[in-house]
N, C-alpha and C. Protein backbone atom coordinates (compact mmCIF):
# COMPACT_ATOMS: atom_id res chain seq x y z
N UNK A 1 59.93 -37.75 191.74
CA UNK A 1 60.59 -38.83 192.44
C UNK A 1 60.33 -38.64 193.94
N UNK A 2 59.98 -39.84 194.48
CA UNK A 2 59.92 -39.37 196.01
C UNK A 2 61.16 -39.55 196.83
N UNK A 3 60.59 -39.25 197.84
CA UNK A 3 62.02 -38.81 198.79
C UNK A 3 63.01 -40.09 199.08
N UNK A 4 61.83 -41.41 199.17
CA UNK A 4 62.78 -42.77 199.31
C UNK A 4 63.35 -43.10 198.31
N UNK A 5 63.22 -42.94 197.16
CA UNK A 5 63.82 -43.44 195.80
C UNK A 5 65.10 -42.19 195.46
N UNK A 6 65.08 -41.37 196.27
CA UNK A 6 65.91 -40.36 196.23
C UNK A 6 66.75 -40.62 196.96
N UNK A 7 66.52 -40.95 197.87
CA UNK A 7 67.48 -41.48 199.07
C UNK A 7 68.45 -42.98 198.99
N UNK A 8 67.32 -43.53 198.53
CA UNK A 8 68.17 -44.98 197.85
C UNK A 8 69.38 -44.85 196.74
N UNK A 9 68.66 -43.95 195.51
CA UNK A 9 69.95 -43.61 194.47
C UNK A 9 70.79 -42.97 195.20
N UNK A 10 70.55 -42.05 195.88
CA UNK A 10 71.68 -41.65 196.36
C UNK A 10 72.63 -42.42 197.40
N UNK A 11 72.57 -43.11 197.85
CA UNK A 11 73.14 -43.96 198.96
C UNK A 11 73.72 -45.19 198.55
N UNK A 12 73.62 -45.65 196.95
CA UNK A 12 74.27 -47.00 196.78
C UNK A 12 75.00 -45.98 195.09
N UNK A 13 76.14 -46.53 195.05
CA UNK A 13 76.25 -45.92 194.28
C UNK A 13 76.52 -46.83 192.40
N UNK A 14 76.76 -46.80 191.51
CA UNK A 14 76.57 -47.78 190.43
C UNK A 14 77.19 -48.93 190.53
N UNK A 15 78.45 -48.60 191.13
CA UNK A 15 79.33 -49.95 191.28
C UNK A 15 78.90 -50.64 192.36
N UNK A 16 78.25 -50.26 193.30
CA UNK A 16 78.02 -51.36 194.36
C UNK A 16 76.59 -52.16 193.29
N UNK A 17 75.82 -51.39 193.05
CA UNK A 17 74.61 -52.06 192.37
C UNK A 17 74.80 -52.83 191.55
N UNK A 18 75.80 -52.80 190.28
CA UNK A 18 76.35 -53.64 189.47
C UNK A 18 77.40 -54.44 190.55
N UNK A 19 77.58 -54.44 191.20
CA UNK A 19 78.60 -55.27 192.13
C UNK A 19 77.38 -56.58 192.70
N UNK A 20 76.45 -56.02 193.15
CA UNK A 20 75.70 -56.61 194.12
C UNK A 20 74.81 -57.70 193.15
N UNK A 21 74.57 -56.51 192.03
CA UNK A 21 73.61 -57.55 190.96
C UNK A 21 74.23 -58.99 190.48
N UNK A 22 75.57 -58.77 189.90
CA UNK A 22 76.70 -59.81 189.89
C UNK A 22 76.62 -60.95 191.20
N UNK A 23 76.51 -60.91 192.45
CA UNK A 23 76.71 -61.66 193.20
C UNK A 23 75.07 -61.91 193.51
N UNK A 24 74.47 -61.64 193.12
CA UNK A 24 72.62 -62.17 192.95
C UNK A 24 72.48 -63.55 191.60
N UNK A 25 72.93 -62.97 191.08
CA UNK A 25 73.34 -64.00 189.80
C UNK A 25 74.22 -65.28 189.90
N UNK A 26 75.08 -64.68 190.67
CA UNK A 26 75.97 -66.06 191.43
C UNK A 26 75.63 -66.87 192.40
N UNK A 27 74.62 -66.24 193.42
CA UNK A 27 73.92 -66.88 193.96
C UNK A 27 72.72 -67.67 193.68
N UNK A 28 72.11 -67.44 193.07
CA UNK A 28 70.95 -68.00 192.14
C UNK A 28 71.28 -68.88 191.28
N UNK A 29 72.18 -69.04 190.87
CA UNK A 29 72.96 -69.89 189.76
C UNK A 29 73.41 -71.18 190.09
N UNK A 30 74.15 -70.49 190.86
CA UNK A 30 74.78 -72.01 191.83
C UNK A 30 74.49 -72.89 192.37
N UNK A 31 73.27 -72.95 192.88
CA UNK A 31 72.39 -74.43 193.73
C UNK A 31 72.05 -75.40 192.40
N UNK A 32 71.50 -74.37 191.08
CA UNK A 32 71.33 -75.20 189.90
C UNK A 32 72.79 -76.29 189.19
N UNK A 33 73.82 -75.30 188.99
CA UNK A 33 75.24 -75.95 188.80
C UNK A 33 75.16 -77.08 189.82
N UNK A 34 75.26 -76.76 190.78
CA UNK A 34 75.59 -77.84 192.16
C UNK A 34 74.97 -78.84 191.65
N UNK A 35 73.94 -79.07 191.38
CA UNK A 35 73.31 -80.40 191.36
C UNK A 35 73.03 -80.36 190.05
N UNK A 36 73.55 -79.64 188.89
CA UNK A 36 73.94 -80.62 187.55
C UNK A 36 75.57 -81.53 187.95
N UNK A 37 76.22 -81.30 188.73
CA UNK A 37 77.77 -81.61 188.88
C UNK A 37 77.11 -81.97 190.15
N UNK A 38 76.46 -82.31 190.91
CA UNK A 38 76.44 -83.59 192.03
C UNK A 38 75.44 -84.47 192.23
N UNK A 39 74.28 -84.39 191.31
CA UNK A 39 72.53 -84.60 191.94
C UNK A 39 72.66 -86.23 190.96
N UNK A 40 71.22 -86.79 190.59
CA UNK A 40 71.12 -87.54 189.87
C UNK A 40 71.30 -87.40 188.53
N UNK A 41 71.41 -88.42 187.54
CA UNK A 41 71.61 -88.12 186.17
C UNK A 41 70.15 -87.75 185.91
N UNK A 42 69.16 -88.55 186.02
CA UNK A 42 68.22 -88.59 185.69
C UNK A 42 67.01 -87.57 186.48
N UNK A 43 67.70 -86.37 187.06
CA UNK A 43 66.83 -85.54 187.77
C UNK A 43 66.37 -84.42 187.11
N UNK A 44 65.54 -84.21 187.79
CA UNK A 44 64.73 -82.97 186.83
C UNK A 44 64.24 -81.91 188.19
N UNK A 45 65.65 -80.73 188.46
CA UNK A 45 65.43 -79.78 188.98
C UNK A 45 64.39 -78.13 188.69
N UNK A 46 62.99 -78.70 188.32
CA UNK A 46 62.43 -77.75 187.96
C UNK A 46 62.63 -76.46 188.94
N UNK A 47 62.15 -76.55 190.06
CA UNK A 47 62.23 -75.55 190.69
C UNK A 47 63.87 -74.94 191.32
N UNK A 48 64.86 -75.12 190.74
CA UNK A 48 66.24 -74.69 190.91
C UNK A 48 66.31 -73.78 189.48
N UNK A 49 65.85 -74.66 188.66
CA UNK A 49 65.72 -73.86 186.94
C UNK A 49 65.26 -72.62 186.85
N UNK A 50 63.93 -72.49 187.81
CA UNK A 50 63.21 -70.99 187.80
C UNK A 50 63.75 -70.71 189.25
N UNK A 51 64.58 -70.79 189.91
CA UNK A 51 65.21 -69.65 190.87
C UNK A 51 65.99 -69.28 190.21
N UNK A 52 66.80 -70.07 188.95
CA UNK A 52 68.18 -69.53 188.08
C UNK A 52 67.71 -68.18 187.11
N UNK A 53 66.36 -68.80 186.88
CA UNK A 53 65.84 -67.95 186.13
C UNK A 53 65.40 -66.30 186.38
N UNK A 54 65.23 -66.72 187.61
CA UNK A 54 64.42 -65.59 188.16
C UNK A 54 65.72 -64.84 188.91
N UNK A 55 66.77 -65.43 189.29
CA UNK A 55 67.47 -64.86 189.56
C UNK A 55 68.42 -63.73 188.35
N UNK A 56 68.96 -64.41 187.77
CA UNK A 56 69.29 -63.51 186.33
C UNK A 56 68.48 -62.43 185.90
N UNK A 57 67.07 -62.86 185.48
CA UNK A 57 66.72 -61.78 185.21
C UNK A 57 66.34 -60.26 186.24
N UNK A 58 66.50 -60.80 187.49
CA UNK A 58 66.48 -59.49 188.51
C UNK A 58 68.16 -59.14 188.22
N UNK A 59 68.51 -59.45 188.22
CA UNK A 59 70.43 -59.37 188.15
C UNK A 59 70.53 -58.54 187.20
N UNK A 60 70.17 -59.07 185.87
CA UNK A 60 70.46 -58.11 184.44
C UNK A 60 69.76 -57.22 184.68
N UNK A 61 68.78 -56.85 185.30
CA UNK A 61 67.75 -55.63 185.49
C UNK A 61 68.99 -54.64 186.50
N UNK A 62 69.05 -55.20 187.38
CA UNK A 62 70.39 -54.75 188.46
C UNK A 62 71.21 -54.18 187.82
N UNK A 63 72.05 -55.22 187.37
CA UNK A 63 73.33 -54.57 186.68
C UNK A 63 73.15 -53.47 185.43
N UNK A 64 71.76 -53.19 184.99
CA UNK A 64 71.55 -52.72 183.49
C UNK A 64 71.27 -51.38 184.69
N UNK A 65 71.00 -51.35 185.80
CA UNK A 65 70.89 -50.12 186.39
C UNK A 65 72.28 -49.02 186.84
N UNK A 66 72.39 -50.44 187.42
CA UNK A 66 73.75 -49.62 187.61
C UNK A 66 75.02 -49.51 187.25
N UNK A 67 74.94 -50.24 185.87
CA UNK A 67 75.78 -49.70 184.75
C UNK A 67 75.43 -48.02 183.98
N UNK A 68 74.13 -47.75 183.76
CA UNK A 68 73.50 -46.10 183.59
C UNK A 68 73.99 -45.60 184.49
N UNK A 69 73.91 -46.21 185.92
CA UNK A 69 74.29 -45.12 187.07
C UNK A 69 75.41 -44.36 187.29
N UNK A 70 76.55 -45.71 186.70
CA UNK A 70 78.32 -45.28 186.45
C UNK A 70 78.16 -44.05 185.51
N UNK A 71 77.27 -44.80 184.56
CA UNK A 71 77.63 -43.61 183.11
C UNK A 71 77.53 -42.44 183.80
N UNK A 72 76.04 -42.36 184.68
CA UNK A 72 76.16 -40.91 185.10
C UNK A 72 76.78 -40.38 185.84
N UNK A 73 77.56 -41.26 186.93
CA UNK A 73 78.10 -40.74 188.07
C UNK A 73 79.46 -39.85 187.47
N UNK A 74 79.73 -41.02 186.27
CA UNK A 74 81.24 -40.44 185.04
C UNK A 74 81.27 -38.99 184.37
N UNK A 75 79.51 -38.96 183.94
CA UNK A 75 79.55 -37.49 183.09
C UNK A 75 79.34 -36.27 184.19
N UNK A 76 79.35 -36.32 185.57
CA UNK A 76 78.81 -35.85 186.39
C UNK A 76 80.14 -34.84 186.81
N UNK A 77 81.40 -35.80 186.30
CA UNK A 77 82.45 -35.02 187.15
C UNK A 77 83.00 -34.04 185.87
């Protein structure tokens, strides 16, 4: 492992990462909601669809990290 990836785990700890991943997901999400509940009926937000998309799946990657991270930070004590 190098020294930056060492430095990073160590410096955020699981709950902020699963914290942060959560509010990546909410952000990404929401411009799509917004304009199913304000836009046209007949619109077709492709490119809001794949920021939703793309947002989630960095998110679940996020949160799937630093949910392991809790586990470990838990068996640690």
């Amino acid at each position: 492992m190098s020294r930056l990836e060492e430095a990073v785990i160590r410096r955020f700890s699981g709950w902020t990462l699963f914290k942060w991943s959560l509010v990546l997901a909410v952000t990404g999400v929401s411009p799509l909601l917004l304009y199913i509940l304000l836009g046209p009926r007949d619109g077709n937000p492709i490119g809001l669809g794949l920021l939703a998309l793309a947002a989630l799946l960095l998110s679940a990657a996020g949160a799937a990290v630093g949910l392991i991270k809790m586990m470990v930070e838990r068996s640690d004590r």
